[in-house]
N, C-alpha and C. Protein backbone atom coordinates (compact mmCIF):
# COMPACT_ATOMS: atom_id res chain seq x y z
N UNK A 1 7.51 16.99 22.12
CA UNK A 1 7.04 17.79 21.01
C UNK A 1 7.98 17.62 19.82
N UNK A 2 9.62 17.38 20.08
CA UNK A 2 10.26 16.92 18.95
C UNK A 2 10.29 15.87 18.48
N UNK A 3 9.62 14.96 18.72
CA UNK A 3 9.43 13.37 18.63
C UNK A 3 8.42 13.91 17.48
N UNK A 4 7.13 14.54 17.95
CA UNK A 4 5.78 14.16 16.79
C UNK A 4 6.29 15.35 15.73
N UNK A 5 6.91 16.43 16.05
CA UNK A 5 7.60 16.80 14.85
C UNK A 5 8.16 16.17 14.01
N UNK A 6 9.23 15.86 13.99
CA UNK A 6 10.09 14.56 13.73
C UNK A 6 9.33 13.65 12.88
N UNK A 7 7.85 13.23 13.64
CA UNK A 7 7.55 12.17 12.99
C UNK A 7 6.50 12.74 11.86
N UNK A 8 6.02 13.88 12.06
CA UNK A 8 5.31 14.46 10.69
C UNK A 8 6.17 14.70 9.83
N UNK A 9 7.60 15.05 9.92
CA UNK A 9 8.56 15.66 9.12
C UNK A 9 8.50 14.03 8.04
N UNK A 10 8.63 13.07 8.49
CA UNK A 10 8.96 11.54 8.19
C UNK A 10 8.06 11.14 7.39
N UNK A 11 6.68 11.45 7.99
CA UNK A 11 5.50 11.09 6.86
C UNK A 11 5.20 11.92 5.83
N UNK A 12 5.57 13.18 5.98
CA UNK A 12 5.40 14.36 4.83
C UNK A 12 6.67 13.97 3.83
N UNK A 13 7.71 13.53 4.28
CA UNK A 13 8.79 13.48 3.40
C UNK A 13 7.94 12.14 2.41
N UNK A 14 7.87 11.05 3.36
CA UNK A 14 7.72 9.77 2.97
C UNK A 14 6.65 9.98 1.51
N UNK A 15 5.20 10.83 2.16
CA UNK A 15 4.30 10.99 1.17
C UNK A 15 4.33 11.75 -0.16
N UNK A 16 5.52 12.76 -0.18
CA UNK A 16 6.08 13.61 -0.92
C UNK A 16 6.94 12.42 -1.89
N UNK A 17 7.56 11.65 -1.35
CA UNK A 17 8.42 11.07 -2.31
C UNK A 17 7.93 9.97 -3.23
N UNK A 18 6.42 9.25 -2.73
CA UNK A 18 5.61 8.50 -3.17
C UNK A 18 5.22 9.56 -4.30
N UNK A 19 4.86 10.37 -4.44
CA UNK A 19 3.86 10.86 -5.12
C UNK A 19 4.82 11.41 -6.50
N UNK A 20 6.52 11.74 -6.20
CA UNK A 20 7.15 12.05 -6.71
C UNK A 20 7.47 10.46 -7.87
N UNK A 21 7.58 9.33 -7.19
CA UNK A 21 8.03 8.13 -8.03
C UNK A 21 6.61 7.81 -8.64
N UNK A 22 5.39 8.13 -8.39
CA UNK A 22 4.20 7.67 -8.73
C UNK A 22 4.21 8.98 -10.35
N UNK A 23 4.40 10.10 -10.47
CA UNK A 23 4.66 11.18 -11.06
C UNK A 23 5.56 10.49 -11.96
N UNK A 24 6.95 10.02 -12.00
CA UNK A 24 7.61 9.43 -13.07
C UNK A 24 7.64 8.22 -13.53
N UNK A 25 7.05 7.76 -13.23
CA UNK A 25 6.01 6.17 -13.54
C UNK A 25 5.33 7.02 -14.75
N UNK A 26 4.24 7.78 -14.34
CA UNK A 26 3.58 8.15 -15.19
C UNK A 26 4.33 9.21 -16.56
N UNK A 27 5.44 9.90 -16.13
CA UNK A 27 5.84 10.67 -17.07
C UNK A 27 6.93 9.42 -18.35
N UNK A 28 7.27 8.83 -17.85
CA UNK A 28 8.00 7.72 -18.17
C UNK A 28 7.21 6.87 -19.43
N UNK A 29 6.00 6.29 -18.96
CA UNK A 29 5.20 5.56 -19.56
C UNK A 29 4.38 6.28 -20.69
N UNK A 30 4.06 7.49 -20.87
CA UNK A 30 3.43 8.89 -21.33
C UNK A 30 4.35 8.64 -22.35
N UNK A 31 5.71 8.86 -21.92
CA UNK A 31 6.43 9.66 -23.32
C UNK A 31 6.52 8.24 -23.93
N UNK A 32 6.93 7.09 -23.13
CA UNK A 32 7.06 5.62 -24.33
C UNK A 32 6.05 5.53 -25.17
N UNK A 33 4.99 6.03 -24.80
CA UNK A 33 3.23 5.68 -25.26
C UNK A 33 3.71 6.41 -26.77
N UNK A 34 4.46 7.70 -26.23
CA UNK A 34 4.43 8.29 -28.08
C UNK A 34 5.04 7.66 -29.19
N UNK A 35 6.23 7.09 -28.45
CA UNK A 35 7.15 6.09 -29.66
C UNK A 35 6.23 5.80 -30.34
N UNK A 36 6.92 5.32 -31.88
CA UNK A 36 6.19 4.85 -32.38
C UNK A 36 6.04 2.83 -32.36
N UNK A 37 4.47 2.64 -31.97
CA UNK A 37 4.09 1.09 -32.10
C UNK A 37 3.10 1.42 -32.13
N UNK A 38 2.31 -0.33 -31.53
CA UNK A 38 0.90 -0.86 -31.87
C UNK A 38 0.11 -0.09 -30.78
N UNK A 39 -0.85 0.14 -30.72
CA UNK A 39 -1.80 0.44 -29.52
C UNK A 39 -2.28 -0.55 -28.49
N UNK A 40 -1.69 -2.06 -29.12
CA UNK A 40 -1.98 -3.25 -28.19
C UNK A 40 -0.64 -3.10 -26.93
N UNK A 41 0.49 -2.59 -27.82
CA UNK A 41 1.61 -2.55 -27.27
C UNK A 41 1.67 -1.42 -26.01
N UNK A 42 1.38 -0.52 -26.52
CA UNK A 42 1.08 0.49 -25.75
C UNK A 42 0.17 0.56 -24.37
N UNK A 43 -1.00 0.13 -25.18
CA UNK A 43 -2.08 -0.50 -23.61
C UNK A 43 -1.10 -1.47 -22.64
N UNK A 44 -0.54 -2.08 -23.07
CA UNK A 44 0.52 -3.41 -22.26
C UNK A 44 1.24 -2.47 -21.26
N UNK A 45 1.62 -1.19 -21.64
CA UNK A 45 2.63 -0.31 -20.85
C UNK A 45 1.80 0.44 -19.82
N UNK A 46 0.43 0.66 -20.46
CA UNK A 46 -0.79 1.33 -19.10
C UNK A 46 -0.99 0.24 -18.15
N UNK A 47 -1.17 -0.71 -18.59
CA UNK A 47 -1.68 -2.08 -17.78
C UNK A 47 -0.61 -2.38 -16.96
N UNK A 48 0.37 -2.34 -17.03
CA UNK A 48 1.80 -2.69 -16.75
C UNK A 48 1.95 -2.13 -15.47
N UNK A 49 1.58 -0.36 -15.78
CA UNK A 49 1.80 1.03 -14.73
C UNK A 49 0.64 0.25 -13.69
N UNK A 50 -0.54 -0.05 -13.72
CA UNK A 50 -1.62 -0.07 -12.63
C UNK A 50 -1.29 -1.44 -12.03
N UNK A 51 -1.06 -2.63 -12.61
CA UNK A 51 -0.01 -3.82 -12.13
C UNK A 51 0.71 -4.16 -11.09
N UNK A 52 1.55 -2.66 -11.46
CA UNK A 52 2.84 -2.59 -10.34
C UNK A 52 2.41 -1.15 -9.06
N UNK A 53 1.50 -0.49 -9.74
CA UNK A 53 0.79 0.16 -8.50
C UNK A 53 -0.03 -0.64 -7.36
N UNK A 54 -0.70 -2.23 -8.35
CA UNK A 54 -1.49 -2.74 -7.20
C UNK A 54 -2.96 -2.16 -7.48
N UNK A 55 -3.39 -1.25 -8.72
CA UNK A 55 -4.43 -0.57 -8.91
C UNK A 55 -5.33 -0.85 -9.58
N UNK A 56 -5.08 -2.26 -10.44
CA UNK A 56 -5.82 -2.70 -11.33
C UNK A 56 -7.30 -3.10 -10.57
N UNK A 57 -7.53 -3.81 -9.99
CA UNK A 57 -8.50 -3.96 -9.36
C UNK A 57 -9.90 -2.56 -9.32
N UNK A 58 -9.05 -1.45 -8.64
CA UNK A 58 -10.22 -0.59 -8.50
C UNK A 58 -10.15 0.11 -9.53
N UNK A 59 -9.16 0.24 -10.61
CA UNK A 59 -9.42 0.98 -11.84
C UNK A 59 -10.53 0.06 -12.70
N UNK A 60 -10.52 -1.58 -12.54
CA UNK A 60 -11.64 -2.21 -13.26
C UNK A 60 -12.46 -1.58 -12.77
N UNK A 61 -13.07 -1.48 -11.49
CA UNK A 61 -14.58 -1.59 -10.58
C UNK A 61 -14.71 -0.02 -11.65
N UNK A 62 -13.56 0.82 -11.57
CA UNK A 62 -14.55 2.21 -11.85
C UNK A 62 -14.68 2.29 -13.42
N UNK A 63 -13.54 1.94 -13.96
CA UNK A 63 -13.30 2.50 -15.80
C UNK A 63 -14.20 0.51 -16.54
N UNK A 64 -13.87 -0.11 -15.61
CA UNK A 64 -14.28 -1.66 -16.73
C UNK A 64 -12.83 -2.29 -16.84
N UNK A 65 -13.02 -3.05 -18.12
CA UNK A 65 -12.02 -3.57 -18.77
C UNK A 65 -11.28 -2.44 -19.71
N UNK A 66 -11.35 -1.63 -20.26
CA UNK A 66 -11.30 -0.63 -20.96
C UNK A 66 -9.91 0.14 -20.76
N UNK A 67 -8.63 -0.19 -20.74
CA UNK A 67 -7.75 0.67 -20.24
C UNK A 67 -6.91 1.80 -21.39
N UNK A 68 -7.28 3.01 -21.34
CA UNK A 68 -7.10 4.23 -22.24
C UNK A 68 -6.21 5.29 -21.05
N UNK A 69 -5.08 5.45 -21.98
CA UNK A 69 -4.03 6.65 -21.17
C UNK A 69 -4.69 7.51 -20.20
N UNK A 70 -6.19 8.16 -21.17
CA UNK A 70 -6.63 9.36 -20.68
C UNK A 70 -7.20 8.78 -19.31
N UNK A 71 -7.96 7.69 -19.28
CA UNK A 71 -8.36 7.29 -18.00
C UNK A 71 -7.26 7.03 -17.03
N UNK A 72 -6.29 6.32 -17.49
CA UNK A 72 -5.19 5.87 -16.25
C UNK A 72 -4.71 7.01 -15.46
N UNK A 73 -4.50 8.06 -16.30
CA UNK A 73 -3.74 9.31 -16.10
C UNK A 73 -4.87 10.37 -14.93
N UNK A 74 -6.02 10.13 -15.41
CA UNK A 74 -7.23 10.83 -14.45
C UNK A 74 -7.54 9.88 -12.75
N UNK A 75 -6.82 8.55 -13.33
CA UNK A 75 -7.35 7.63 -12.25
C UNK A 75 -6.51 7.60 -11.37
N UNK A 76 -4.81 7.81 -11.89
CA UNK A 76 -3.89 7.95 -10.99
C UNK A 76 -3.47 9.00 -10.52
N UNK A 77 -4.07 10.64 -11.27
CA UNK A 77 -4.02 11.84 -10.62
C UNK A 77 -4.72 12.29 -9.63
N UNK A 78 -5.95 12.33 -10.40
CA UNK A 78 -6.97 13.33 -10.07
C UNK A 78 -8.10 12.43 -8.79
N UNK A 79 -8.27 11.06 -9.54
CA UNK A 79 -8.92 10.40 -8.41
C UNK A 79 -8.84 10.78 -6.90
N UNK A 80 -9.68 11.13 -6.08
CA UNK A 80 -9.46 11.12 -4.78
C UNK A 80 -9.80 10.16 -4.05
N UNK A 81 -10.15 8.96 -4.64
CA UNK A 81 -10.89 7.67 -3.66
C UNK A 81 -9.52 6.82 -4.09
């Protein structure tokens, strides 16, 4: 029984800390977005975030080609699929 404790303790930590580096990815990229530049430049830094998530793929299938903060930010929060 302390073994599968143990091992939920491991995956709850594990999934907690994903979600924590996935969280400053996004807070990170958010506040650069305000600096001031181009909006080509800026999209480069959304595109960049889904890239290195590995997410680009199913963010095309659902949003298109089309990549806008407000979507990335709904796609990497709120999405449940």
């Amino acid at each position: 029984m302390l073994s599968r404790t143990a091992d939920h303790l491991f995956w709850m930590s594990r999934y907690t800390e994903r979600a924590e580096n996935t969280a400053r990815m996004l807070d990170v990229n958010y506040q650069t977005s305000l600096l001031p530049q181009s909006a080509a430049v800026a999209q480069v830094g959304w595109e960049g975030l889904l890239v290195i998530s590995e997410l680009m793929p199913a963010y095309n299938k659902k949003y298109g080609q089309e990549i806008t903060p407000r979507n990335v930010l709904d796609f990497m929060v709120r999405d449940e699929s």
